[in-house]
C-alpha atoms as a PDB file:
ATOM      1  CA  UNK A   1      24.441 -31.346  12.200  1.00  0.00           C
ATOM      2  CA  UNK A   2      21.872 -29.500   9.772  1.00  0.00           C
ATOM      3  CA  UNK A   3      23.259 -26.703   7.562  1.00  0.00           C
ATOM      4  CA  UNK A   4      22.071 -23.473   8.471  1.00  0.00           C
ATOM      5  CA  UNK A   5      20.188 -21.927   5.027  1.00  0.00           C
ATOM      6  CA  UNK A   6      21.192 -18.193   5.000  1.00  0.00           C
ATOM      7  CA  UNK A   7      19.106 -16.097   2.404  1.00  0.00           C
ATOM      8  CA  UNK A   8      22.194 -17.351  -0.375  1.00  0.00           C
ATOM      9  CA  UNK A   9      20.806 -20.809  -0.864  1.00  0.00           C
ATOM     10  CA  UNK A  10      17.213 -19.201  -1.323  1.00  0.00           C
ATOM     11  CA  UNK A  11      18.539 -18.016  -4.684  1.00  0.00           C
ATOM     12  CA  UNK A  12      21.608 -20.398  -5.465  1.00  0.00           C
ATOM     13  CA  UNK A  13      19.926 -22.081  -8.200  1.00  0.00           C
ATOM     14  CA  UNK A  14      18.557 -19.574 -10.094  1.00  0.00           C
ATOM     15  CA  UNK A  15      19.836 -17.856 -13.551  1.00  0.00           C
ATOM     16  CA  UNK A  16      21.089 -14.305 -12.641  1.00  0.00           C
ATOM     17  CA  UNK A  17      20.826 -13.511 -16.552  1.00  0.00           C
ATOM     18  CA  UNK A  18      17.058 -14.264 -16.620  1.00  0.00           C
ATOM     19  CA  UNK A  19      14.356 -12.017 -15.702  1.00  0.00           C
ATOM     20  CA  UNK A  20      11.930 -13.303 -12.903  1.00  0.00           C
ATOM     21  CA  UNK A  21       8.707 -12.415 -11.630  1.00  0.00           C
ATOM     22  CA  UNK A  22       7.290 -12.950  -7.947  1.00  0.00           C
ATOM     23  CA  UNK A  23       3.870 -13.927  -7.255  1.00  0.00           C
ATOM     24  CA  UNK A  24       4.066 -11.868  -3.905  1.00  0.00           C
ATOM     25  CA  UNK A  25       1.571 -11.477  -0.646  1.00  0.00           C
ATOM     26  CA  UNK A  26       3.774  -9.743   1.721  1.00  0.00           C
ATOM     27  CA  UNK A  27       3.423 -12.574   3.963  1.00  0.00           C
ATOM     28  CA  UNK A  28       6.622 -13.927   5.301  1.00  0.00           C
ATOM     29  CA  UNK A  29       7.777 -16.117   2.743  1.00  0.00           C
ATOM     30  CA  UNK A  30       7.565 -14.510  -0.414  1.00  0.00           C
ATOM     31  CA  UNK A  31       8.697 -10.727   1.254  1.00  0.00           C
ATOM     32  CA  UNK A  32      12.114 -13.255   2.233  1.00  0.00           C
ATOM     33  CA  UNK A  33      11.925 -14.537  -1.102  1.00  0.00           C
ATOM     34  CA  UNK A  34      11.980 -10.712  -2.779  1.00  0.00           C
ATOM     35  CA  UNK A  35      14.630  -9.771  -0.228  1.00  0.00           C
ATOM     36  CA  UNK A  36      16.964 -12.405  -1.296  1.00  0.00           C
ATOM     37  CA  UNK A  37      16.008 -11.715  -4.698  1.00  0.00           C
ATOM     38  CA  UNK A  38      16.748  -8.094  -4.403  1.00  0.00           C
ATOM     39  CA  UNK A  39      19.745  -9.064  -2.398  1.00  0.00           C
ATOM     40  CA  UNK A  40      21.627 -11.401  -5.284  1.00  0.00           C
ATOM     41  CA  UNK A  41      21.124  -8.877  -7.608  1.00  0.00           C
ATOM     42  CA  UNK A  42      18.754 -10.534  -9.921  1.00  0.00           C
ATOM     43  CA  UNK A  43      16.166  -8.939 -12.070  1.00  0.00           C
ATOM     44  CA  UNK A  44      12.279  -9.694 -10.123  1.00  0.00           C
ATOM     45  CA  UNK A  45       9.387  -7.706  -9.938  1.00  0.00           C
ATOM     46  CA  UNK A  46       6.931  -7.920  -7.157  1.00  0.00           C
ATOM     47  CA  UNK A  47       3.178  -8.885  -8.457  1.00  0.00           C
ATOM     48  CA  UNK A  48       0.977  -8.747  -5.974  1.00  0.00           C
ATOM     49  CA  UNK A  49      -2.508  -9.988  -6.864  1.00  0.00           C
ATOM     50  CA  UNK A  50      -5.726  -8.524  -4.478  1.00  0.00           C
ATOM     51  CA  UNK A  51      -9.000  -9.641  -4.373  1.00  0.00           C
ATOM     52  CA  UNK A  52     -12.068  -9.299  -2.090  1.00  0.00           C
ATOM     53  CA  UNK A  53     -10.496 -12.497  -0.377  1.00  0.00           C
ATOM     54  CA  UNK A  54      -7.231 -10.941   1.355  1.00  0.00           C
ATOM     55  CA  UNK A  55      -7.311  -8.480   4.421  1.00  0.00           C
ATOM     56  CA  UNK A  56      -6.247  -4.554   3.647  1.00  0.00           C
ATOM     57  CA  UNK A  57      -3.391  -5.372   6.034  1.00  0.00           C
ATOM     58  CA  UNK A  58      -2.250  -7.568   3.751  1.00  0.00           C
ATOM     59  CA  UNK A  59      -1.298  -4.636   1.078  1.00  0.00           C
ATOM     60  CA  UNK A  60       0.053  -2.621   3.802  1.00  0.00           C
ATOM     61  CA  UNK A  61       2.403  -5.354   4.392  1.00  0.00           C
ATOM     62  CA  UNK A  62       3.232  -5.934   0.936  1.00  0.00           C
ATOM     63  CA  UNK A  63       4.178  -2.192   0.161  1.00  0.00           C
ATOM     64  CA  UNK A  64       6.071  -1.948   3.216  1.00  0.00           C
ATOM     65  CA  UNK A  65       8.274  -4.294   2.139  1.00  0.00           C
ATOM     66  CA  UNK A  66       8.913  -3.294  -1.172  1.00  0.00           C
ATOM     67  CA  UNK A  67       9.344  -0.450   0.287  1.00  0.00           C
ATOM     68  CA  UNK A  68      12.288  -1.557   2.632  1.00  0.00           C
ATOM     69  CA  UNK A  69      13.970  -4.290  -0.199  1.00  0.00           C
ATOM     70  CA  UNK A  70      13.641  -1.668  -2.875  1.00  0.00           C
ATOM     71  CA  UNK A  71      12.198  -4.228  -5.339  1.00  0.00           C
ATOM     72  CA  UNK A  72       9.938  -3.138  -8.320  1.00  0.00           C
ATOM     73  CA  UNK A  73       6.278  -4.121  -7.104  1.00  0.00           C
ATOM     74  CA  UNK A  74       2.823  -4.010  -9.008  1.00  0.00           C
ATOM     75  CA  UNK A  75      -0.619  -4.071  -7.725  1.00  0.00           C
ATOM     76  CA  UNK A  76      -2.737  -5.867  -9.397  1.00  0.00           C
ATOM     77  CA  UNK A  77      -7.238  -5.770  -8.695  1.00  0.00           C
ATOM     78  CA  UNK A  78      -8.762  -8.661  -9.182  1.00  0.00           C
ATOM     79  CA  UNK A  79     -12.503  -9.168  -9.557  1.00  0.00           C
ATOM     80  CA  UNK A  80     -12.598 -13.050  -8.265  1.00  0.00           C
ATOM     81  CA  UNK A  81     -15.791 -12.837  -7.160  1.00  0.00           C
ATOM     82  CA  UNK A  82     -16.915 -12.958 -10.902  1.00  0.00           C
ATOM     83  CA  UNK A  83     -15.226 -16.477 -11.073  1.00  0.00           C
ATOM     84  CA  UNK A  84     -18.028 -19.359 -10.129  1.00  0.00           C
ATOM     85  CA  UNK A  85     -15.313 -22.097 -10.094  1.00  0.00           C
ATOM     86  CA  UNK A  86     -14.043 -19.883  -7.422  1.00  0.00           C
ATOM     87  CA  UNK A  87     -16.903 -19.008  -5.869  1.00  0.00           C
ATOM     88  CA  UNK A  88     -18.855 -22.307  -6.031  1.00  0.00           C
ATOM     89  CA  UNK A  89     -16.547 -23.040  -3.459  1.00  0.00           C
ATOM     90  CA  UNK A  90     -15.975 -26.885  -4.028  1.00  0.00           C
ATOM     91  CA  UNK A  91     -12.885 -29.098  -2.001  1.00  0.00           C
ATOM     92  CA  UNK A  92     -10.702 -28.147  -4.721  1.00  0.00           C
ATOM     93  CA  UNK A  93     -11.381 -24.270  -4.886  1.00  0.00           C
ATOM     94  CA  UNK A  94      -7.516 -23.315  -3.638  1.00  0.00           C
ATOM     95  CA  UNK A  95      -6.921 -25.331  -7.271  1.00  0.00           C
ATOM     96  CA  UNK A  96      -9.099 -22.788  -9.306  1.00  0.00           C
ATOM     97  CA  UNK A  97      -8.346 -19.461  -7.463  1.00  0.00           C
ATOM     98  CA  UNK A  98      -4.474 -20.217  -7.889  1.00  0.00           C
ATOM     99  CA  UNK A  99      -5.079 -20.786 -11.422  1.00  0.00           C
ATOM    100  CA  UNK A 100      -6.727 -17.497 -12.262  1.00  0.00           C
ATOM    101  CA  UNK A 101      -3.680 -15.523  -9.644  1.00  0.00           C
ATOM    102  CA  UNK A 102      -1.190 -17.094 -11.252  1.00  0.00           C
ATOM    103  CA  UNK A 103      -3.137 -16.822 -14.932  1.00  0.00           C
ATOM    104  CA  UNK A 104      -3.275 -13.179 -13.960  1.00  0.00           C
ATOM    105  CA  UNK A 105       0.293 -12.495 -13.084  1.00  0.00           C
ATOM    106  CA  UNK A 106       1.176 -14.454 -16.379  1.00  0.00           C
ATOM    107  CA  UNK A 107      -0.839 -11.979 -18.501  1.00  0.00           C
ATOM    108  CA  UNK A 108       1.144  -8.835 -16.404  1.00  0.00           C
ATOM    109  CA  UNK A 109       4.555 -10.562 -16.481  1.00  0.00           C
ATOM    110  CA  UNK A 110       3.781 -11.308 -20.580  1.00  0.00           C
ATOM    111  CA  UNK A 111       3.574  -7.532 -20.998  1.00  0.00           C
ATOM    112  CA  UNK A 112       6.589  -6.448 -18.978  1.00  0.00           C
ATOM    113  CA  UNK A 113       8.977  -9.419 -20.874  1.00  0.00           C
ATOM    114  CA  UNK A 114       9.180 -11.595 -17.763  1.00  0.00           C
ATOM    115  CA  UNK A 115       8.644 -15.683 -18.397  1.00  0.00           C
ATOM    116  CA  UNK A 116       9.529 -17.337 -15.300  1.00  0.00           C
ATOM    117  CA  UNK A 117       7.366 -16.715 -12.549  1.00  0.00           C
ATOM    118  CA  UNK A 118       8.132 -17.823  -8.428  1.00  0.00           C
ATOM    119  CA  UNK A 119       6.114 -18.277  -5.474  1.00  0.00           C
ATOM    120  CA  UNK A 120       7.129 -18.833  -1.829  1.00  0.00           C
ATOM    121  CA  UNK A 121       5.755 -22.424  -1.635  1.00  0.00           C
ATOM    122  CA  UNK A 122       8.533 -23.466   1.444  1.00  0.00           C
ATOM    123  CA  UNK A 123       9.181 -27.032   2.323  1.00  0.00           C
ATOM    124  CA  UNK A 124       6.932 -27.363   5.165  1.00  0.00           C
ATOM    125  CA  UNK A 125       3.772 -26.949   3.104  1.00  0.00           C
ATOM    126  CA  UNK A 126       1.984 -30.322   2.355  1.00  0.00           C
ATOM    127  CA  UNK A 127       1.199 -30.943  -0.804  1.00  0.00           C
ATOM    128  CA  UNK A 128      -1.512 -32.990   0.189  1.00  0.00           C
ATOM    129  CA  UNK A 129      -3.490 -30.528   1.994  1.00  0.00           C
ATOM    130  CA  UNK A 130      -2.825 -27.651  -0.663  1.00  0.00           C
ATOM    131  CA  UNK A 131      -4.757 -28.211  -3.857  1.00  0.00           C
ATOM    132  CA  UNK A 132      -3.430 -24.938  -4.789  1.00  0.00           C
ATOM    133  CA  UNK A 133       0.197 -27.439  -5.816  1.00  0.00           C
ATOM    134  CA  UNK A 134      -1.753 -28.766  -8.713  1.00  0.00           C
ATOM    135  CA  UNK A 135      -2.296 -25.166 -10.155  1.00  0.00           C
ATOM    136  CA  UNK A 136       2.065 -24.684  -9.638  1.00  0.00           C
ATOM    137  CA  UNK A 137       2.957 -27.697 -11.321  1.00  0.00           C
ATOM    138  CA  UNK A 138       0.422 -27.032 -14.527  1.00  0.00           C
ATOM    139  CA  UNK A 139       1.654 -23.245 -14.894  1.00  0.00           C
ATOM    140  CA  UNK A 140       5.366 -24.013 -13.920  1.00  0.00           C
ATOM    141  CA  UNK A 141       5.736 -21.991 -11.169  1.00  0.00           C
ATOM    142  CA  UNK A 142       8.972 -22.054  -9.505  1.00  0.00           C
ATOM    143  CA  UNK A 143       9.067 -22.351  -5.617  1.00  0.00           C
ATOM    144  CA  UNK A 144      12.593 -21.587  -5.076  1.00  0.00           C
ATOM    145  CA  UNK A 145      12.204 -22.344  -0.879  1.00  0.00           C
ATOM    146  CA  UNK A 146      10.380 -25.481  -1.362  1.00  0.00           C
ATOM    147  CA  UNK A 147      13.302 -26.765  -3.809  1.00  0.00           C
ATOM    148  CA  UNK A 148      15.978 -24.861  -1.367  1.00  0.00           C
ATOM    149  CA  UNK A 149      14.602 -27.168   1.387  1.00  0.00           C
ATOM    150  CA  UNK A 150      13.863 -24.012   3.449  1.00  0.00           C
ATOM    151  CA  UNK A 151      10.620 -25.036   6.275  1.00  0.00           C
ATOM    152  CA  UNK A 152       8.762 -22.228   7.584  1.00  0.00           C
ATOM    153  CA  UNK A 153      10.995 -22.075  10.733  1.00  0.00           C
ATOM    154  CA  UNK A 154      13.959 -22.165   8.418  1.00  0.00           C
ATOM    155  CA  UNK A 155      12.447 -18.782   6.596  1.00  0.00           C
ATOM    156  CA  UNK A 156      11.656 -16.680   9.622  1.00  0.00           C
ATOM    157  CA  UNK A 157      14.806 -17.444  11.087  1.00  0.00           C
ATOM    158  CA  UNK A 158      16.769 -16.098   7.624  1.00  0.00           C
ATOM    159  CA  UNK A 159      14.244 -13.075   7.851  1.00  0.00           C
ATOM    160  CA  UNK A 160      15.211 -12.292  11.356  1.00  0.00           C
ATOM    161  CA  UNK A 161      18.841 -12.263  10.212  1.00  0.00           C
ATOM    162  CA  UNK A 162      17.777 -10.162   7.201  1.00  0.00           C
ATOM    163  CA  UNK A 163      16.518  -7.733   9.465  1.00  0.00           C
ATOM    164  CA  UNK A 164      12.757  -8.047   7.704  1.00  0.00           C
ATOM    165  CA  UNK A 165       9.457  -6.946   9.194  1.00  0.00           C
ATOM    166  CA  UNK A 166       7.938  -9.973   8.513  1.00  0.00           C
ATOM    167  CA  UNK A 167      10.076 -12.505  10.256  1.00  0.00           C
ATOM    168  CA  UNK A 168       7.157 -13.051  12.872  1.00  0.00           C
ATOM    169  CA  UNK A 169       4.365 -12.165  10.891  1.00  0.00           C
ATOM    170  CA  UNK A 170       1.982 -14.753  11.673  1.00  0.00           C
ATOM    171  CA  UNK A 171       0.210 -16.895   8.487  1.00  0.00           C
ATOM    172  CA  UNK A 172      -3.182 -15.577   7.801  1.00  0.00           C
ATOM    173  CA  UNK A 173      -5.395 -17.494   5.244  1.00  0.00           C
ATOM    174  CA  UNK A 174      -7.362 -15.696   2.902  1.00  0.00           C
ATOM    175  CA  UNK A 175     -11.233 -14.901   4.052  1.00  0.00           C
ATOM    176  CA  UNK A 176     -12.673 -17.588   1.536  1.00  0.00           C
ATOM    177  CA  UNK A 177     -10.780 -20.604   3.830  1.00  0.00           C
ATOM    178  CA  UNK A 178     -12.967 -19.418   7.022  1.00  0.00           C
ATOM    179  CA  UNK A 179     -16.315 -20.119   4.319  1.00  0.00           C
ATOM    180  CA  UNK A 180     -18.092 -23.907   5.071  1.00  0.00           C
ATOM    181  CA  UNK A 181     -17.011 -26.325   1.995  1.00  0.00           C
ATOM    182  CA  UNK A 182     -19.718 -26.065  -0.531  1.00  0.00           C
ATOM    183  CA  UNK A 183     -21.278 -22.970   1.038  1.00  0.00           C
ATOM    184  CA  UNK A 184     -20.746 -20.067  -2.297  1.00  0.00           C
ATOM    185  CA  UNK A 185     -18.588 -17.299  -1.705  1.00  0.00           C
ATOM    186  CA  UNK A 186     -19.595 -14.049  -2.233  1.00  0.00           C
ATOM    187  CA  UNK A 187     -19.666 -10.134  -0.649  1.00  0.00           C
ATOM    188  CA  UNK A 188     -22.128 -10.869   2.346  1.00  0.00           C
ATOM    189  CA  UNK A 189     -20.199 -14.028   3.029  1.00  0.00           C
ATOM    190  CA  UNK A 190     -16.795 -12.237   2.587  1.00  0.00           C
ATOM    191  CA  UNK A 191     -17.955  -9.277   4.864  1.00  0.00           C
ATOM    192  CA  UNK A 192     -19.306 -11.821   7.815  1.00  0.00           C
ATOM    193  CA  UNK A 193     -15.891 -13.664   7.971  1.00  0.00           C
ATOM    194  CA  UNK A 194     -14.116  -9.944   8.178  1.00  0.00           C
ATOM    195  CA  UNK A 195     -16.515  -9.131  10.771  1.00  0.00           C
ATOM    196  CA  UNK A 196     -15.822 -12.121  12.589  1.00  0.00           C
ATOM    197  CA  UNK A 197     -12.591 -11.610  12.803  1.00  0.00           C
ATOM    198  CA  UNK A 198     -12.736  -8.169  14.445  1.00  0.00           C
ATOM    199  CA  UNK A 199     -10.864  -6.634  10.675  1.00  0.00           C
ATOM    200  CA  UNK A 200     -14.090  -4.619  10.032  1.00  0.00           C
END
């Protein structure tokens, strides 16, 4: 029989004498991430990186749930669009836009004394399809679900039992995924993907 993860092993392995930073979207993951955080007692602030790639919702989301774990969050705006390694939009363009969120967090977290930074990477996401895992293993970003073994399912049902908003939130990928390979990236593009998707 599996062991059931509760929001205790999300956090197990982690120093409670260190002081963390949390590359955070508001999406489910990282908001049960901050909960558990928040939960244990140990020292994280929210960062929450937005650029012209992420819905409005999405900071709705994200402040919501600060809101309700009582975590420390920043907001963070992000000119990507000035970024051509982004915007070029090659196969590996998760690679370079994690890079400069991560690189940006960094440069916050550096100025608030904070050296170890986490994401909500969880075990169900495949390397293989996520060039964005390159980016985490060059900065050293720590995915405590991935190493926890938590899947996605694993998350969401921890959340429900959490009592979080965002135990059914659905995964959204940023506007710059629903852009053709190869095709660049930029405000017209950006603003015919949010049309498409009725979030006008």
């Amino acid at each position: 029989m599996n062991k059931i993860l509760t929001w205790e092993d999300a956090v197990f392995y982690l120093d409670s004498h260190l002081r963390y930073g949390l590359a955070f979207s508001g999406g489910c993951d990282s908001s049960f991430l901050l909960a558990a955080l928040v939960r244990a007692g140990i020292d994280v602030k929210a960062y929450m990186v937005m650029t012209a790639f992420q819905a409005p919702f999405e900071l709705d989301d994200a402040r919501r749930v600060a809101e309700e774990t009582g975590a420390e969050f920043e907001l963070i705006r992000a000119d990507i669009l000035s970024h051509d390694e982004v915007c070029a939009n090659p196969p590996d363009r998760c690679y370079w836009c994690k890079r400069f969120i991560f690189g940006t967090i960094f440069e916050a977290m550096e100025r608030d004394g904070r050296k170890i930074l986490l994401d909500g990477t969880n075990a169900s996401d495949d390397p293989a399809r996520r060039p964005g895992f390159r980016a985490l293993a060059e900065l050293g970003v720590v995915s405590p679900l991935r190493n926890a073994g938590f899947s996605k399912d694993c998350v969401r049902a921890a959340s429900k039992l959490m009592g979080l908003s965002t135990a059914d939130k659905p995964s959204f990928s940023c506007f710059a995924t629903k852009v053709p390979e190869g095709s660049r990236i930029d405000q017209a593009a950006l603003d015919r993907v949010e049309e498409s998707l009725g979030l006008e």
